[in-house]
C-alpha atoms as a PDB file:
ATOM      1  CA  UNK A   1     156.935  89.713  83.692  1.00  0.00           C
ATOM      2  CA  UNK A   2     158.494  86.484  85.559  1.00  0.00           C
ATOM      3  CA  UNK A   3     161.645  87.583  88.133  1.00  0.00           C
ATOM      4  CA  UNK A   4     164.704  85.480  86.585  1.00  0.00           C
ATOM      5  CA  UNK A   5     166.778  83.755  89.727  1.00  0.00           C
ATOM      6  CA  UNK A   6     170.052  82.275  89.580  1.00  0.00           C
ATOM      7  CA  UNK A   7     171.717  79.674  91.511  1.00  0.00           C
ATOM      8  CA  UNK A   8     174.755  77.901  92.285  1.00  0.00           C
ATOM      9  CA  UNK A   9     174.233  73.908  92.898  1.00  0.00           C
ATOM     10  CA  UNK A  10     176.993  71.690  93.856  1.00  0.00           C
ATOM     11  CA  UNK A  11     176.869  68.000  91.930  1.00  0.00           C
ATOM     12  CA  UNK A  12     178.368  64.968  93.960  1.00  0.00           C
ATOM     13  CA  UNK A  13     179.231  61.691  93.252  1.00  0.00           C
ATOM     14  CA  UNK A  14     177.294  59.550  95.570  1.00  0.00           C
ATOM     15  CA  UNK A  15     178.640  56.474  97.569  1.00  0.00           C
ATOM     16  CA  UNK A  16     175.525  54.160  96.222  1.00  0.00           C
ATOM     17  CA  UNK A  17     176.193  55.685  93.087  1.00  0.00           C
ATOM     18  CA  UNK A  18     174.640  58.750  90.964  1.00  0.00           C
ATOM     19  CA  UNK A  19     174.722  62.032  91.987  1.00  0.00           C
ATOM     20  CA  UNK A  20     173.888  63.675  94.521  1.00  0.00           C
ATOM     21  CA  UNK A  21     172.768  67.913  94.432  1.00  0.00           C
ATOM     22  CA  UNK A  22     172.291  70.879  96.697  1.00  0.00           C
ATOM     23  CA  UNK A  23     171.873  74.336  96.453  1.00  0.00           C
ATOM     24  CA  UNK A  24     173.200  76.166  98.992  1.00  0.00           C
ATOM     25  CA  UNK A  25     171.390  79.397  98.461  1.00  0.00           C
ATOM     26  CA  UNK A  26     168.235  77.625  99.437  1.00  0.00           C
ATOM     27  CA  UNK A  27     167.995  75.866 102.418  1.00  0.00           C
ATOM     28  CA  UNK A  28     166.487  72.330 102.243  1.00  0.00           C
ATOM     29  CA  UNK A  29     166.656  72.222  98.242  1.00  0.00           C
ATOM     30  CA  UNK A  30     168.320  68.976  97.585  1.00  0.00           C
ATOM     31  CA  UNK A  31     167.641  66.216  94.480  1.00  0.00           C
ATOM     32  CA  UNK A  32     169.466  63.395  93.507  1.00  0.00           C
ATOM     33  CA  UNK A  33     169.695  61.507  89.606  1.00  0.00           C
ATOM     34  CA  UNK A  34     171.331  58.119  88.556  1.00  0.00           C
ATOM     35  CA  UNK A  35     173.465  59.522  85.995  1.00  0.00           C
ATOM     36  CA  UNK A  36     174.766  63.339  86.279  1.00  0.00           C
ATOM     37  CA  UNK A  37     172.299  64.238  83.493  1.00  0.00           C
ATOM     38  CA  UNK A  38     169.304  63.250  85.388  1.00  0.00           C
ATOM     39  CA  UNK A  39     170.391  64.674  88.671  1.00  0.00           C
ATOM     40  CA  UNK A  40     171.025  68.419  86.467  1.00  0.00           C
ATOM     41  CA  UNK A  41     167.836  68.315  85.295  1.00  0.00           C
ATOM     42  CA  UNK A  42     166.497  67.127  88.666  1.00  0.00           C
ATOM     43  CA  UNK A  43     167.995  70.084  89.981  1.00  0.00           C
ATOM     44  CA  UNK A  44     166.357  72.259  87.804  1.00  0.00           C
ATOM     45  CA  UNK A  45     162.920  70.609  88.789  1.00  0.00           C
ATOM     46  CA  UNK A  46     163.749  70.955  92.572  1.00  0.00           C
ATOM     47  CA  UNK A  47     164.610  74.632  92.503  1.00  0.00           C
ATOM     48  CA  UNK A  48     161.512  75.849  90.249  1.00  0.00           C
ATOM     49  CA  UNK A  49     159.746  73.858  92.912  1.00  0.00           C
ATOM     50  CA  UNK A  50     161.117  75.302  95.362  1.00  0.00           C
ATOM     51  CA  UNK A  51     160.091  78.687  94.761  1.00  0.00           C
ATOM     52  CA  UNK A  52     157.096  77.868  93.666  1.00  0.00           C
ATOM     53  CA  UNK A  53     156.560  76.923  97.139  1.00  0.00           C
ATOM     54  CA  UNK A  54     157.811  79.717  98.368  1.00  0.00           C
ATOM     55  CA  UNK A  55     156.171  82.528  96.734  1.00  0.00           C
ATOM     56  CA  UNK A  56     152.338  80.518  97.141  1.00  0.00           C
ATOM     57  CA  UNK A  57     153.285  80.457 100.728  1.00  0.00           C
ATOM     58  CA  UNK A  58     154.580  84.414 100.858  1.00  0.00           C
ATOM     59  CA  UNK A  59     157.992  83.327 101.814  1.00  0.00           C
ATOM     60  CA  UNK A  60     160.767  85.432 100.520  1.00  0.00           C
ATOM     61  CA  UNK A  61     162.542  83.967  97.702  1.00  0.00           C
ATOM     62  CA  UNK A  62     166.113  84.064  98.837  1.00  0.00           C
ATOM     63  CA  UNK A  63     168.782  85.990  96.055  1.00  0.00           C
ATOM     64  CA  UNK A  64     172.004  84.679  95.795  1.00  0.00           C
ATOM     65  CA  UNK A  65     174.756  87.326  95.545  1.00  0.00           C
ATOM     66  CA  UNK A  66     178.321  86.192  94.358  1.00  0.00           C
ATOM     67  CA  UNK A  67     178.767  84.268  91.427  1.00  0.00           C
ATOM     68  CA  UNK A  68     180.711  80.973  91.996  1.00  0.00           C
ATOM     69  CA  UNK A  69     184.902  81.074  91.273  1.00  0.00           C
ATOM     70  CA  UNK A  70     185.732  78.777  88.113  1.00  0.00           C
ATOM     71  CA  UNK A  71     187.995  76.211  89.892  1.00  0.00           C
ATOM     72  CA  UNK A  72     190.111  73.584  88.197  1.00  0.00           C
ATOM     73  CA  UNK A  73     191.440  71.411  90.238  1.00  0.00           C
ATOM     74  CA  UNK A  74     190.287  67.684  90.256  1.00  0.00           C
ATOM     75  CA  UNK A  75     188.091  65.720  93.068  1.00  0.00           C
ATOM     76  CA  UNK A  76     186.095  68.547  93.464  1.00  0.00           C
ATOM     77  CA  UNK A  77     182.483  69.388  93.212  1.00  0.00           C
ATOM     78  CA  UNK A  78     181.184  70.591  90.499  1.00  0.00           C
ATOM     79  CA  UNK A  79     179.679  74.183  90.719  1.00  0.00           C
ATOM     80  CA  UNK A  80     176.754  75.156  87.934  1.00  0.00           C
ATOM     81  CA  UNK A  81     174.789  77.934  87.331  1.00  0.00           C
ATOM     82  CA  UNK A  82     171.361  77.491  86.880  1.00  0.00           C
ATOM     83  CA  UNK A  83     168.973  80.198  85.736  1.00  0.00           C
ATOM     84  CA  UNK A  84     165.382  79.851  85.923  1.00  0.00           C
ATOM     85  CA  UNK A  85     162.392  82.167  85.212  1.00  0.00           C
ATOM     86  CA  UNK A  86     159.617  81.818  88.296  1.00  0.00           C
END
C-alpha cells in the first residue's frame, strides 16, 4: 500500500508573467506554469518527483504537520492542498 502525503504549495503571480510555485514543506521543490492551471498541475508533477527522488535515494520524505489557515483577504498567495499517493 502507497503512503498518501499532503502538502501546502503557495501559487504566485510572476513579474514575466504566469505563475510561479513552491512548497515549503520540501526544500528545493519549486515549478512554474504560464497560466495558473499549468503551474497546479506542474506542481503536482514536481512534488511526486520529488519524492520519488527521495525515497530511491533513502532520504526521508519530509511530513508536513499543520494544515494551512483559510485566509481571505486579497493580494495574497494562494495556499492549496495537494494530496498525492507515492
Amino acid at each position: 500500500m502507497e503512503k498518501r502525503y499532503t502538502y501546502t504549495i503557495k501559487v504566485l503571480p510572476a513579474e514575466e508573467g504566469g505563475y510561479g510555485v513552491i512548497v515549503p514543506a520540501l526544500a528545493g521543490c519549486h515549478t512554474q506554469g504560464e497560466t495558473y492551471e499549468e503551474a497546479l498541475a506542474n506542481a503536482e508533477e514536481a512534488i511526486q518527483g520529488f519524492i520519488e527522488f527521495l525515497q530511491k535515494t533513502g532520504r526521508p520524505v519530509p511530513v508536513e504537520n499543520q494544515r494551512p489557515r483559510k485566509l481571505h483577504l486579497q493580494n495574497l498567495p494562494q495556499l492549496f492542498t495537494a494530496e498525492l499517493e507515492a
